[in-house]
Protein backbone atom coordinates (compact mmCIF):
# COMPACT_ATOMS: atom_id res chain seq x y z
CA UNK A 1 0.00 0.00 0.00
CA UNK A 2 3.00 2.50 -0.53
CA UNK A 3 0.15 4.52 -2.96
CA UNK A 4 -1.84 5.10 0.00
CA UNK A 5 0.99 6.20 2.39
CA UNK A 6 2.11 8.73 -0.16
CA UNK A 7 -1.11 9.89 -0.57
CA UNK A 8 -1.94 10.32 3.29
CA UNK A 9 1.56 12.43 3.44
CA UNK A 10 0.76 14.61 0.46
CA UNK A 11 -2.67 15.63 2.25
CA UNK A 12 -0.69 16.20 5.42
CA UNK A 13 1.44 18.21 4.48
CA UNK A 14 -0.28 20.11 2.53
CA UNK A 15 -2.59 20.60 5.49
CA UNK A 16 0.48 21.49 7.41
CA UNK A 17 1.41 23.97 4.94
CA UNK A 18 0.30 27.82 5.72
CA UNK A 19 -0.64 29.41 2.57
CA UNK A 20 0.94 32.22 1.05
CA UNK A 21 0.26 34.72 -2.01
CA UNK A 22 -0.18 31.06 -3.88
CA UNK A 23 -3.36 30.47 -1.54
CA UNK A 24 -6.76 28.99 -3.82
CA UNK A 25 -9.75 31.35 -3.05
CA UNK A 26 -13.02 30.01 -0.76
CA UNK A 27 -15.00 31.90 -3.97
CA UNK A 28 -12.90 29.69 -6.16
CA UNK A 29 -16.11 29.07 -9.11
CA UNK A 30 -14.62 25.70 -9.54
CA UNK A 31 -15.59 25.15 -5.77
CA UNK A 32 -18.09 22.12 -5.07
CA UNK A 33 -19.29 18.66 -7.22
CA UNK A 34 -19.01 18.10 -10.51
CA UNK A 35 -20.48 15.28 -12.42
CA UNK A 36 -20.11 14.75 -16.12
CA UNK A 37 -23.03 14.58 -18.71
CA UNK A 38 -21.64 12.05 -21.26
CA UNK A 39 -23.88 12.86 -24.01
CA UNK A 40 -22.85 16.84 -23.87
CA UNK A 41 -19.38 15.55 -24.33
CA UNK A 42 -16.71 14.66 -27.16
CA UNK A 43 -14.14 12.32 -27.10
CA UNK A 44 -12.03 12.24 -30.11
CA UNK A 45 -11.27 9.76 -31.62
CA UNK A 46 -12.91 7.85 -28.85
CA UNK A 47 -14.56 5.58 -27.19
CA UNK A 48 -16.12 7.84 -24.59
CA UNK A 49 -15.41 7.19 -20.98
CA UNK A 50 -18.64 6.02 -19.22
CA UNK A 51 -18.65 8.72 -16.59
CA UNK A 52 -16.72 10.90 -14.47
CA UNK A 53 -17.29 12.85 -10.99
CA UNK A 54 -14.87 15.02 -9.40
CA UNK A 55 -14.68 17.79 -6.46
CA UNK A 56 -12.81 20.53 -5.66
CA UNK A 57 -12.23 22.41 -1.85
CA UNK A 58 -9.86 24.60 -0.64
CA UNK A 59 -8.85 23.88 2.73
CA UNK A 60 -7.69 26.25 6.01
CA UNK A 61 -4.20 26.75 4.57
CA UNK A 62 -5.43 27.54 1.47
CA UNK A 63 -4.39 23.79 -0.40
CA UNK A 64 -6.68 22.85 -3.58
CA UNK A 65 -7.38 19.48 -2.81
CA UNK A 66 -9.44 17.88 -5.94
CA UNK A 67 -10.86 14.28 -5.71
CA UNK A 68 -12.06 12.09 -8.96
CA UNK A 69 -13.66 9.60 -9.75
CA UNK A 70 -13.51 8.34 -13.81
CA UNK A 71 -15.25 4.81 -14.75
CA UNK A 72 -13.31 4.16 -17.78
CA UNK A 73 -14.11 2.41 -21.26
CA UNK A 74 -13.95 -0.85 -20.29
CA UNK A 75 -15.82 -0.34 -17.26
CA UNK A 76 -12.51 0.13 -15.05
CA UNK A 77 -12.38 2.85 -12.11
CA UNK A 78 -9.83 5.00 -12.37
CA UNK A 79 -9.23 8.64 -10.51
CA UNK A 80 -7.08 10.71 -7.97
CA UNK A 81 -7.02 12.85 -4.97
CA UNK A 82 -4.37 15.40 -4.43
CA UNK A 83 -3.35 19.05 -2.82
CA UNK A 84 -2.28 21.44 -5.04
CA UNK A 85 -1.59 25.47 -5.27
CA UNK A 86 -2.25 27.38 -8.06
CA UNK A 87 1.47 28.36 -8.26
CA UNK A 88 2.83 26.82 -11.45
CA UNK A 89 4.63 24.13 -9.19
CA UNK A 90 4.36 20.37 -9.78
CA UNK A 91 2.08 18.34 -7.34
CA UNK A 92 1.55 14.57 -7.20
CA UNK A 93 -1.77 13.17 -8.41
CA UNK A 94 -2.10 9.99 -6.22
CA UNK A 95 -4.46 7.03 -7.98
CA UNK A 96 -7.33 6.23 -5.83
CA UNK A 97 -8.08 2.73 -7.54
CA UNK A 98 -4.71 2.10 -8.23
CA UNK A 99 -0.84 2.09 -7.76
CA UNK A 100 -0.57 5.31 -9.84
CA UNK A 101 1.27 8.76 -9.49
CA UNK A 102 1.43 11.63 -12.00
CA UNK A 103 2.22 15.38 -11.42
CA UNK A 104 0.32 18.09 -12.10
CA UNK A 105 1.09 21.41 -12.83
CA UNK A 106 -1.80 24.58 -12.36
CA UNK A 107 -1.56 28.17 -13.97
CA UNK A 108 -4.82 30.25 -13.56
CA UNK A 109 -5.52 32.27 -16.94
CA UNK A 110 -8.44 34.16 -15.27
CA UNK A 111 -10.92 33.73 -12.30
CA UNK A 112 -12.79 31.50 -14.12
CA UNK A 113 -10.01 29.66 -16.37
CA UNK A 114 -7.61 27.42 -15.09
CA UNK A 115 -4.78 25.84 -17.36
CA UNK A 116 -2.84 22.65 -16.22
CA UNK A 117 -0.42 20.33 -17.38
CA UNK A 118 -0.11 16.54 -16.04
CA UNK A 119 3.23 14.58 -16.58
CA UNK A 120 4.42 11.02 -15.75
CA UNK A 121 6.73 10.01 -12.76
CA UNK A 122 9.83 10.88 -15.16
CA UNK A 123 8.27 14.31 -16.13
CA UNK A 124 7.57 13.46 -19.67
CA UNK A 125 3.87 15.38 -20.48
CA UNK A 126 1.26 13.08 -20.54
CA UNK A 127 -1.76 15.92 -21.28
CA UNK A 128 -2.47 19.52 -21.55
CA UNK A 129 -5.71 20.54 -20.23
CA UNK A 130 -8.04 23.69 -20.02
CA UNK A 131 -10.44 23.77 -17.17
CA UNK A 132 -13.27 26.66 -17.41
CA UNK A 133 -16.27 27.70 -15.15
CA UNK A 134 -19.75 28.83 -17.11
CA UNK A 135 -20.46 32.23 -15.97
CA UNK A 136 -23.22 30.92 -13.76
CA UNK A 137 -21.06 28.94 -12.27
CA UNK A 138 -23.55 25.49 -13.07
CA UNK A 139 -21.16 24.07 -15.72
CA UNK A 140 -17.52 23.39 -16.25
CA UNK A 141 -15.67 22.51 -19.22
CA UNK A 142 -12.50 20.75 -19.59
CA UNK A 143 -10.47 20.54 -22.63
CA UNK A 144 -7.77 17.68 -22.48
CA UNK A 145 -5.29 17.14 -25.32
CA UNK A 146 -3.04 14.13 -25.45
CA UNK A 147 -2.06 11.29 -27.78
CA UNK A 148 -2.48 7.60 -27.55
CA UNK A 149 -0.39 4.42 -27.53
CA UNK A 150 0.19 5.16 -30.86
CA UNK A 151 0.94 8.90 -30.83
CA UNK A 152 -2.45 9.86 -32.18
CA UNK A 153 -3.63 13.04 -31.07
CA UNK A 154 -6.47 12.45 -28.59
CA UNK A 155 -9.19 15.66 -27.63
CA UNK A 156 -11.89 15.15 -25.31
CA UNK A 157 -14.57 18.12 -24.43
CA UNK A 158 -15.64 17.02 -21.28
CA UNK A 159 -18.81 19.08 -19.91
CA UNK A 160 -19.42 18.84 -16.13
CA UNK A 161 -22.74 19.95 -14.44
CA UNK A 162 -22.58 21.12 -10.58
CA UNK A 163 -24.52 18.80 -7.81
């Protein structure tokens, strides 16, 4: 279970952490449940994942911490939980379903517009990602780009609704 011990010392020290100028806002639009609607969605070239739920809270010291929940293709469970700043810095994204750790990387464009970049344990980039809240804050778009096994280009338009 060395996943789950690096997970429980990410989210303690970034609880342990005071936050600075890098600090996530409690008005943060993001802020809350997300669930994806499948059918509002593109996945190119595809298959579509099956469905996706995710949310997003900013604790006392001012730590993003963002938990998903993805039921893949083939029926699979994948997702992460992690604490992250909004400071350009790389994070680890710790796999909740299994042995897996990636980095991530957040740059805010704008209050509503978050960009990000997610790499492998050896820092190679797996995906580049735009992440924006609808002005009434009720949906949220993200915009991944990546390639497959075979160096495809992959883009899915994934549109989340709040709960």
């Amino acid at each position: 279970m060395p996943c789950l011990r690096i997970a429980a010392c990410v989210l303690a020290c970034a609880a342990a952490v005071s936050g600075p100028a890098s600090a996530q806002s409690k008005d943060d639009p993001a802020l809350g449940s997300w669930k994806l609607n499948v059918a509002k969605s593109t996945f190119t070239p595809g298959p579509p994942i099956k469905g996706d739920t995710r949310s997003y809270e900013v604790n006392d010291a001012g730590w993003l911490i963002v938990t998903t929940e993805t039921i893949q293709p083939d029926s699979t469970k994948t997702g992460v939980r992690f604490a992250a700043k909004f400071d350009g810095k790389a994070y680890p994204q710790i796999g909740r379903f299994a042995p897996t750790v990636t980095l991530i990387t957040y740059e805010p464009v704008d209050k509503r517009t978050l960009k990000y970049t997610q790499r492998d344990a050896s820092g190679k980039v797996v995906s580049t990602n735009t992440r924006t809240v609808s002005a009434d804050a009720k949906s949220m778009t993200i915009e991944q780009k990546t390639t497959d096994a075979s160096g495809r280009p992959v883009v899915n338009v994934e549109l989340f609704e709040r709960q």
